[in-house]
Protein backbone atom coordinates (compact mmCIF):
# COMPACT_ATOMS: atom_id res chain seq x y z
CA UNK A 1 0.00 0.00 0.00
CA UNK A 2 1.33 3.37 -1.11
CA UNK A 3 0.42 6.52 0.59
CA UNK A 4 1.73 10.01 -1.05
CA UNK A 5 1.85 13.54 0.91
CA UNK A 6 2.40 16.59 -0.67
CA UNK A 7 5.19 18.57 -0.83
CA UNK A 8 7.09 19.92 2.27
CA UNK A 9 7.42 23.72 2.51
CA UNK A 10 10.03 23.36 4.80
CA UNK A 11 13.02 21.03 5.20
CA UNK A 12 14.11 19.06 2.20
CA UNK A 13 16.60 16.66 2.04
CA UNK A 14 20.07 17.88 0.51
CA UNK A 15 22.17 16.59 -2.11
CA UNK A 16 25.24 14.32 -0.76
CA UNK A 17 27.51 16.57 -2.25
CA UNK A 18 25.52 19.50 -0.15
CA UNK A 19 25.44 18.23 3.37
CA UNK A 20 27.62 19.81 5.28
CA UNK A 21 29.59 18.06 8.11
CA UNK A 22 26.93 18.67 10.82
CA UNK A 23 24.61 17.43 8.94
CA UNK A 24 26.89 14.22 8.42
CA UNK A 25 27.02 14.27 12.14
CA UNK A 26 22.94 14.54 12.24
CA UNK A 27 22.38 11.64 9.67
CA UNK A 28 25.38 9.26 11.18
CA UNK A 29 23.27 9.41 14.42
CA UNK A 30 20.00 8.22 13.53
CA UNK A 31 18.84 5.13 14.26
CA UNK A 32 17.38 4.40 10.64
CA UNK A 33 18.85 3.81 7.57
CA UNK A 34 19.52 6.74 5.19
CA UNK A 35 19.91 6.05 1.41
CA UNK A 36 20.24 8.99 -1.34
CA UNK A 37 19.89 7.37 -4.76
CA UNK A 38 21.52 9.40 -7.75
CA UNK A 39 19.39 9.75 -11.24
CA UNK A 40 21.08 6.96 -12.70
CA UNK A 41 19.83 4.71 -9.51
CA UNK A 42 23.90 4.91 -8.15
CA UNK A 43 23.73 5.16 -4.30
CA UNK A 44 25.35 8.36 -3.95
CA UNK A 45 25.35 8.33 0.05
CA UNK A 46 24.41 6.27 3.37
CA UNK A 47 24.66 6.70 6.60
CA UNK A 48 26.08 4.75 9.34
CA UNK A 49 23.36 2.83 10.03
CA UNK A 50 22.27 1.39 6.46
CA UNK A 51 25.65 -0.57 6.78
CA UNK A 52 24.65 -2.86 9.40
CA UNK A 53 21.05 -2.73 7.12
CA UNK A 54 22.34 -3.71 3.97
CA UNK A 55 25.62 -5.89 5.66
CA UNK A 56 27.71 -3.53 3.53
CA UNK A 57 30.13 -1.09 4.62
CA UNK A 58 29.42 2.32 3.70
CA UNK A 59 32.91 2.52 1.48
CA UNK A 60 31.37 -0.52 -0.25
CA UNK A 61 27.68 0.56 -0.52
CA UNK A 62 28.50 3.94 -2.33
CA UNK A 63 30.31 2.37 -4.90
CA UNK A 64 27.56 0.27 -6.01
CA UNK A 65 23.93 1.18 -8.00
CA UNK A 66 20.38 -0.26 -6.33
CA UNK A 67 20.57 -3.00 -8.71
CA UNK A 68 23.83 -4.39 -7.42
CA UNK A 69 22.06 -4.98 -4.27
CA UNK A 70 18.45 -5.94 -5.40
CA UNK A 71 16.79 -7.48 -8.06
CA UNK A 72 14.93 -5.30 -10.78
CA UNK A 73 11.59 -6.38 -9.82
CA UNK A 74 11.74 -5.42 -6.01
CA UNK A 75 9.07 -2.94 -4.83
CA UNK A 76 11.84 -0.81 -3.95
CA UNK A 77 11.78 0.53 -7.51
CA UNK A 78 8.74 1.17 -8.50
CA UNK A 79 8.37 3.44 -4.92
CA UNK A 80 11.75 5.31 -6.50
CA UNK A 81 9.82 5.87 -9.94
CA UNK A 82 6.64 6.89 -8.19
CA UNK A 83 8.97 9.64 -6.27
CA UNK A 84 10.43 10.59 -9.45
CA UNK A 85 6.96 11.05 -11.24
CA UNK A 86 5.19 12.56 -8.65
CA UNK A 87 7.70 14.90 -7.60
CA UNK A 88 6.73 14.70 -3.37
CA UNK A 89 6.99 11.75 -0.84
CA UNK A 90 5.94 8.37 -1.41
CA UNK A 91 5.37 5.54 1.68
CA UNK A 92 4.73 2.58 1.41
CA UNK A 93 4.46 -0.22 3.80
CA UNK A 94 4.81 -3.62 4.57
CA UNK A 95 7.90 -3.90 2.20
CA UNK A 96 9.94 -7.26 1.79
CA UNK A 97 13.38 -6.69 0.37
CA UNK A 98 14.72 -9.53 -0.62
CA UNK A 99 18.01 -10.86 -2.22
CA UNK A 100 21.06 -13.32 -1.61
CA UNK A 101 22.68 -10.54 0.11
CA UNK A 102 19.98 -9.61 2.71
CA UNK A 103 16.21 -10.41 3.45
CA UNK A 104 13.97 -7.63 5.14
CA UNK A 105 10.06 -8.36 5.67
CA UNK A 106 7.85 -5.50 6.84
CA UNK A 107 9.91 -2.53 6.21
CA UNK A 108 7.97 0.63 5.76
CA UNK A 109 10.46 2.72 3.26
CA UNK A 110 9.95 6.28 3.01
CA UNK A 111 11.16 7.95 -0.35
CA UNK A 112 11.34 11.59 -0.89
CA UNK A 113 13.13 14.01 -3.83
CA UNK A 114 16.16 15.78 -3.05
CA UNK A 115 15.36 19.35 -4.58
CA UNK A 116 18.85 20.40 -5.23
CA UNK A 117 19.50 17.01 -7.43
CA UNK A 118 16.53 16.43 -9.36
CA UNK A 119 16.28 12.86 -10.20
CA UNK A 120 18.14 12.06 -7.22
CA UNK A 121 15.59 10.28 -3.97
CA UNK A 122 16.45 9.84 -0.01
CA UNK A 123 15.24 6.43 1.24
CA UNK A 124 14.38 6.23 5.00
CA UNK A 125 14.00 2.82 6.10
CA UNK A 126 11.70 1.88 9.17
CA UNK A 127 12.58 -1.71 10.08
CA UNK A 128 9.57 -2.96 12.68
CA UNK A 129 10.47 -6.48 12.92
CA UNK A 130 12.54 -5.89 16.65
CA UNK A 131 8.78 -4.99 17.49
CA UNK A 132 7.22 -7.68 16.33
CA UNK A 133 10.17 -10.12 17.87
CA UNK A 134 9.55 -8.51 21.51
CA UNK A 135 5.80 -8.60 21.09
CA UNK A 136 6.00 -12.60 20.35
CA UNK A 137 8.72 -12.72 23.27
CA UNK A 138 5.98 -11.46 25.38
CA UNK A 139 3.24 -13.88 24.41
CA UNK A 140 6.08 -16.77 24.48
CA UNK A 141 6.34 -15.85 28.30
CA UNK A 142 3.14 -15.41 28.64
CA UNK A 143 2.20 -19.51 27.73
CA UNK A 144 5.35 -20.50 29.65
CA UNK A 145 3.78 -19.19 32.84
CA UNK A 146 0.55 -20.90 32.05
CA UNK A 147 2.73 -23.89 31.59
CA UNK A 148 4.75 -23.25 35.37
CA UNK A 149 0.85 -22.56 36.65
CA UNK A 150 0.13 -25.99 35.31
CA UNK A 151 3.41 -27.72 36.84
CA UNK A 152 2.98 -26.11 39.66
CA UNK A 153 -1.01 -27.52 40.54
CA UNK A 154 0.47 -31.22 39.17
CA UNK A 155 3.43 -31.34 41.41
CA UNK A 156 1.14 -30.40 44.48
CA UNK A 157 -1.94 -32.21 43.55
CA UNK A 158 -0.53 -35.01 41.45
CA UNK A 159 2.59 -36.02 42.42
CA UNK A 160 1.86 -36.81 46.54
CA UNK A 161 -0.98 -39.16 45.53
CA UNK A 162 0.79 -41.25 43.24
CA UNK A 163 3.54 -41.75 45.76
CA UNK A 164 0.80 -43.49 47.80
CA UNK A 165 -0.69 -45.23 44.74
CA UNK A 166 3.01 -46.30 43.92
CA UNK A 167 3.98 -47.84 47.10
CA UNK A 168 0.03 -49.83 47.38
CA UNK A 169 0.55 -51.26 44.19
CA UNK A 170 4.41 -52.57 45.41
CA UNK A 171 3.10 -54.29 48.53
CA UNK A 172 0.09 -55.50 46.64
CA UNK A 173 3.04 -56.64 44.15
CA UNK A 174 4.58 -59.00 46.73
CA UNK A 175 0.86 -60.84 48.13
CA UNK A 176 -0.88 -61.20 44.90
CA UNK A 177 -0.86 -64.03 42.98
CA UNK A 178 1.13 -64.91 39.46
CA UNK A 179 -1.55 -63.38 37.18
CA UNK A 180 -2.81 -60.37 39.56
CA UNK A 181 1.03 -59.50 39.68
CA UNK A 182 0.95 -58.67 36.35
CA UNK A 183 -1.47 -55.94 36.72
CA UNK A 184 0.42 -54.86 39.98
CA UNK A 185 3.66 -54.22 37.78
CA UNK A 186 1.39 -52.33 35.60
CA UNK A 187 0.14 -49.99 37.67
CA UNK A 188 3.46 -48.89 38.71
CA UNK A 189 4.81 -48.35 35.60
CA UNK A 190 1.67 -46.15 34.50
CA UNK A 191 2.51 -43.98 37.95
CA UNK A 192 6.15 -44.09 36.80
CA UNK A 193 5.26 -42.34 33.56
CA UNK A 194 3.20 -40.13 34.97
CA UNK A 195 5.30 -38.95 37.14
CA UNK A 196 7.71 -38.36 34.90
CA UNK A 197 5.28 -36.28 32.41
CA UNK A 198 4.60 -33.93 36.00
CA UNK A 199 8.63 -33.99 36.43
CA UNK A 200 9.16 -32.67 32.71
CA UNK A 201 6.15 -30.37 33.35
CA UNK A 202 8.21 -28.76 36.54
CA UNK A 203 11.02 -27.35 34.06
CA UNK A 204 8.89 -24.49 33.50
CA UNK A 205 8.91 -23.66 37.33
CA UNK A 206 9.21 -19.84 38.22
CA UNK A 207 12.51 -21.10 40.26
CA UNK A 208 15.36 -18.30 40.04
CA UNK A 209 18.11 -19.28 38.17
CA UNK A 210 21.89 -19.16 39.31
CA UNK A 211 24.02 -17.44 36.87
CA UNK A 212 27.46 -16.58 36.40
CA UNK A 213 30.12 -15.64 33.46
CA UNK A 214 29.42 -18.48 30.64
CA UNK A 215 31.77 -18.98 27.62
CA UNK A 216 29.62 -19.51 24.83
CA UNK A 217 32.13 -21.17 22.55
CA UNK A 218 32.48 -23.38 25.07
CA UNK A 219 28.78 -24.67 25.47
CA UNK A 220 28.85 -24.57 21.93
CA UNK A 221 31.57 -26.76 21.24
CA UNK A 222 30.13 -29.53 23.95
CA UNK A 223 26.60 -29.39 22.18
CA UNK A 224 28.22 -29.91 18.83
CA UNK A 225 30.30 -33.20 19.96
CA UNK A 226 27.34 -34.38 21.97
CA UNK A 227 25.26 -34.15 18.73
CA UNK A 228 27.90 -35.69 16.37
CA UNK A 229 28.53 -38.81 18.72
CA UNK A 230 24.73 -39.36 18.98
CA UNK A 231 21.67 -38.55 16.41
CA UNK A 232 23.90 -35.11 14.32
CA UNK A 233 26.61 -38.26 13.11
CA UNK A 234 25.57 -37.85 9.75
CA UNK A 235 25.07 -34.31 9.29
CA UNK A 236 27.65 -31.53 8.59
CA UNK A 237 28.65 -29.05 11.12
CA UNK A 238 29.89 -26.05 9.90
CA UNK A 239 31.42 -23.20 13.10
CA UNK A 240 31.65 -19.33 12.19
CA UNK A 241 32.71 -18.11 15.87
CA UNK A 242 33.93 -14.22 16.82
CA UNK A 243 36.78 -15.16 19.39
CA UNK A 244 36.64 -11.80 20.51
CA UNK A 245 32.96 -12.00 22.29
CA UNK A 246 32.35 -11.63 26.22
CA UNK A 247 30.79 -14.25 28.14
CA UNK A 248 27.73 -14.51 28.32
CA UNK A 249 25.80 -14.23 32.07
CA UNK A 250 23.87 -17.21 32.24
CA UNK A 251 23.47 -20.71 33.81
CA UNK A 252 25.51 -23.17 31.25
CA UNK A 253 23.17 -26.49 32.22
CA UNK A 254 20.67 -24.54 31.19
CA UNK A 255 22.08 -22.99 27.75
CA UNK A 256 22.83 -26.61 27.23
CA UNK A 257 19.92 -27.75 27.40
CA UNK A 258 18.29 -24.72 24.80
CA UNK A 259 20.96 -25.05 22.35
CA UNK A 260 21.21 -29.45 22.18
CA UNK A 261 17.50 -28.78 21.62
CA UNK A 262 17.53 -27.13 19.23
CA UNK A 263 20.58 -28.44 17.47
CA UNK A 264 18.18 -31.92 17.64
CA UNK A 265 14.99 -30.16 16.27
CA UNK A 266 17.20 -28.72 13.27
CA UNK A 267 19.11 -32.65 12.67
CA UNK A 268 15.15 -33.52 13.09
CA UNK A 269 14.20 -31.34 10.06
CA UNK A 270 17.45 -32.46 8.27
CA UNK A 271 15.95 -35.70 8.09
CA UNK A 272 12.71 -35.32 6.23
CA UNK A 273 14.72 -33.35 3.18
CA UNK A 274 13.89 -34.67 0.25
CA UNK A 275 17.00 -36.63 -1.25
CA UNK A 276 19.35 -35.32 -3.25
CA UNK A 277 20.59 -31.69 -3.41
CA UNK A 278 23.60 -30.41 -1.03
CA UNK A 279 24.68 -32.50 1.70
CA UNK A 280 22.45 -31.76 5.30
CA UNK A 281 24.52 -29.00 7.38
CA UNK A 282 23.67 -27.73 10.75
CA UNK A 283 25.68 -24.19 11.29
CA UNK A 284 26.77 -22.38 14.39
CA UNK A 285 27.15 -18.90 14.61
CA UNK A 286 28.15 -16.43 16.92
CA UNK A 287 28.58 -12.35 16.62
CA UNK A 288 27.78 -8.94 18.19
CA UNK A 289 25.04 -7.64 17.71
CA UNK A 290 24.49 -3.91 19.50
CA UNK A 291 21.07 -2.41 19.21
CA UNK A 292 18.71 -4.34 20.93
CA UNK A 293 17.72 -3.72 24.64
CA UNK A 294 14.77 -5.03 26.66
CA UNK A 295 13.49 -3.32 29.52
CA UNK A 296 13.17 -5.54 32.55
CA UNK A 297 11.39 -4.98 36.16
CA UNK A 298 12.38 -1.20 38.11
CA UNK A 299 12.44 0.55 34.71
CA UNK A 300 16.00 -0.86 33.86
CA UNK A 301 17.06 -1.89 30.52
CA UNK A 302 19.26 -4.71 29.43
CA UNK A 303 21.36 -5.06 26.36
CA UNK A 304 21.43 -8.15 24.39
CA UNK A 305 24.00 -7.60 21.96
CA UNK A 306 25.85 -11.50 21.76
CA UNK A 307 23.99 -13.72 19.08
CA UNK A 308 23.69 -17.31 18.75
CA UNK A 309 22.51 -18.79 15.53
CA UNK A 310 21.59 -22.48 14.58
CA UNK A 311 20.87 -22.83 10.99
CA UNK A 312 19.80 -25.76 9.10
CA UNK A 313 19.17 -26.36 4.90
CA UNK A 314 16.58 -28.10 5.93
CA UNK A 315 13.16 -27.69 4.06
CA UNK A 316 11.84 -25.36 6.20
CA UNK A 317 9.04 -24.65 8.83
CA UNK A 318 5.16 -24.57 7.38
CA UNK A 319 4.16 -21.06 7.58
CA UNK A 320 0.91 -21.92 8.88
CA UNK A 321 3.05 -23.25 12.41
CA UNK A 322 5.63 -20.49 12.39
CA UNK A 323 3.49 -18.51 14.16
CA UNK A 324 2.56 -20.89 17.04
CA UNK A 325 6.03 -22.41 17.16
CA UNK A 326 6.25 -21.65 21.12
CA UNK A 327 2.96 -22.57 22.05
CA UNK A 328 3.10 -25.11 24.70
CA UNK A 329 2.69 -28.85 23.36
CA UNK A 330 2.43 -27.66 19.61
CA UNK A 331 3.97 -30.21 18.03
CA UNK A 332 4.37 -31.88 14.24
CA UNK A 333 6.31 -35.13 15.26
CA UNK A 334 4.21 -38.36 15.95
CA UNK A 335 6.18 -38.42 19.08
CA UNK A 336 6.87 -35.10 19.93
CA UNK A 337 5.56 -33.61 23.44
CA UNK A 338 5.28 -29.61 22.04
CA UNK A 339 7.26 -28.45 25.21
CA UNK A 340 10.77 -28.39 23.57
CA UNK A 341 10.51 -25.07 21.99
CA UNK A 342 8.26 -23.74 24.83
CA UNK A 343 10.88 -24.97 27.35
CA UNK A 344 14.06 -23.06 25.31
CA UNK A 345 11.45 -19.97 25.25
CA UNK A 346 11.01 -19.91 28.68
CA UNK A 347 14.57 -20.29 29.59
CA UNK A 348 16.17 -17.73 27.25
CA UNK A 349 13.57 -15.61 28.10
CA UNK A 350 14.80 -16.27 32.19
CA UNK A 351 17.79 -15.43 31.15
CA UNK A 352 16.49 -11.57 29.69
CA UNK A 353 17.33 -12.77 26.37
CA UNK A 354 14.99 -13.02 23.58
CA UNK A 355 14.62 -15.89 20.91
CA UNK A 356 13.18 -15.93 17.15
CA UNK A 357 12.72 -17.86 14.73
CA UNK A 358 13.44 -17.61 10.84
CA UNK A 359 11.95 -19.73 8.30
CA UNK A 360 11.75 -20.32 4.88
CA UNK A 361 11.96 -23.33 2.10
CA UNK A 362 15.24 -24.38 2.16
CA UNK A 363 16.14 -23.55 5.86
CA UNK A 364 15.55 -22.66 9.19
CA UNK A 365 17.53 -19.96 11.39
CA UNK A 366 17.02 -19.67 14.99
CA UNK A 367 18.74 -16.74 16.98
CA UNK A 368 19.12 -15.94 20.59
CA UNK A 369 19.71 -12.77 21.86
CA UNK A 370 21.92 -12.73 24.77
CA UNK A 371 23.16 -10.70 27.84
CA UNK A 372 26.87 -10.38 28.44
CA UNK A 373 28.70 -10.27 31.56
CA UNK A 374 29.29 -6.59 32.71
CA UNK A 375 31.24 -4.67 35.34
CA UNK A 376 27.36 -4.59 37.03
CA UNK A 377 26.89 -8.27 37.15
CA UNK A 378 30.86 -8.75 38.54
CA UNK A 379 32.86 -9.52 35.83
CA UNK A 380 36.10 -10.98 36.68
């Protein structure tokens, strides 16, 4: 959808040739991309913050036309023409940019004429999907405290009867005869599995978490040789690590426990790729990410700027799940339980980080946004 306004009688953006060094200054510290495409559709200037936008550095970026970075039939263009034609400010909303260099969904791009260059158009890119990640964060959380509500009613309602039922059916074991004994053995093994379905449920228990300085590399490297000596044997693993990161403040059992998970879901997915095609690969990535902060109880907010990524060429996530993917006992396996990706939810988001999910045929990315260990939290 495409929205025009009519023409400012105030500000208008300046040529790059034009804009003097404050204004450099002004532009460099905005928090949204700033593109000023020539006549000739060259990118004559960006600011600081389209490089980490387009995954270009601005040296690179300005050497390059719009068509070096996206294909001719991208939306993008025809919102440049309309600018052009109309000679005043075009919006338009719900953009995907899309290209082997970079994938955007739900950008609203904002494209205005530069007066002094005609021909020339300033791109202002509003990238919402931050928003939408903390807004699923928050219904995530949201089920996994239905969940702990749950655990916590089975543990103190369930779990103290079946003790009793447990230890009748034992002594009943021992003074019954051959064929009653049978059913005896029975009955304990049903309160055995129960039990252990009310154990599993009391992961998502409100308990505080210890935490402490966690080397990520680390956790990563154990979950990797786990998965290679057990059900990842046959599948690729493929590690693109920054060295340089700080640890991470977390509980390590418990960052086990997210990432082997879902390290298994992704070998899980491996397996129902058609055959042929590339080899299956599972591939672990770390980096720094600044920019994304979550505000957390006494009007503090945390920064989550280390990244974890698991990424599979697997054949992708239905889009009809995606969006339900952390709903409690949502599940597509015959003999899946649905609390996997609940329980790694619920733990990441314990630890103030926040997890999502990227999906499309021909793989799956999850990321987890991370806290790091600060002078605050007693870094050594």
């Amino acid at each position: 959808m495409s929205e025009g306004t009519p023409p400012a009688s105030v500000h208008q953006p300046c040529a790059p040739d034009n804009i003097t060094g404050n204004g450099r200054i002004v532009l460099d510290s905005l928090a949204l991309p700033v593109v000023v495409v020539r006549a000739d559709d060259a990118i004559g200037y960006v600011n600081s913050a389209a490089e980490p936008f387009f995954g270009m550095s601005r040296a690179h970026l300005v050497q390059m036309r719009l068509t070096d970075i996206l294909p001719g039939d991208s939306p993008l263009f025809l919102l440049v023409e309309q600018v052009r034609a109309q000679d005043h400010t075009v919006v338009e909303h719900e953009v995907t940019l899309e290209s082997p260099r970079l994938r955007h969904e739900g950008v609203t791009v904002q494209g205005a004429p530069v007066m002094e260059e005609p021909g020339s158009v300033v791109l202002t890119f509003h990238d919402f999907s931050a928003v939408r990640v903390l807004d699923r964060q928050l219904t995530f959380r949201s089920a996994a405290r239905s969940v702990a509500g749950m655990a916590a009613i089975l543990a103190h309602e369930v779990k103290n009867p079946l003790s009793g039922i447990r230890g009748a059916a034992q002594l009943l074991e021992t003074s019954v005869g051959e064929s009653d004994r049978e059913l005896a053995v029975l009955i304990q093994d049903e309160v055995n599995r129960i039990r252990d379905l009310v154990d599993r449920m009391d992961m998502f228990s409100d308990r505080p978490i210890e935490r402490r300085p966690v080397n990520i590399h680390r956790v990563l490297e154990h979950v990797r040789r786990l998965a290679q000596q057990g059900f990842g044997a046959d599948i690729g693993f493929e590690e693109m690590y920054d060295p340089s990161l700080p640890p991470v403040w977390g509980n390590r059992d418990q960052l086990v426990q997210v990432l082997l998970n879902l390290v298994k879901n992704a070998a899980e997915a491996l397996d129902t790729r058609p055959e042929g095609g590339e080899p299956p690969r599972i591939t672990l990535t770390t980096s720094y990410r600044p920019g994304i902060w979550v505000s957390t109880g006494g009007g503090q907010r945390v920064q989550l700027p280390l990244l974890v990524s698991v990424r599979d060429n697997g054949p992708g996530i239905p889009e009809n799940i995606r969006p339900h993917l952390f709903e409690p006992f949502l599940t597509t396996k015959t003999t899946g339980s649905g609390l996997g990706l609940a329980l790694a939810g619920k733990i990441v988001g314990d630890h103030g980080g926040v997890i999502e999910v990227e999906s499309q045929p021909g793989g799956t990315e999850v990321l987890l946004h991370l806290p790091v260990v600060t002078e605050e939290r007693g870094a050594p």
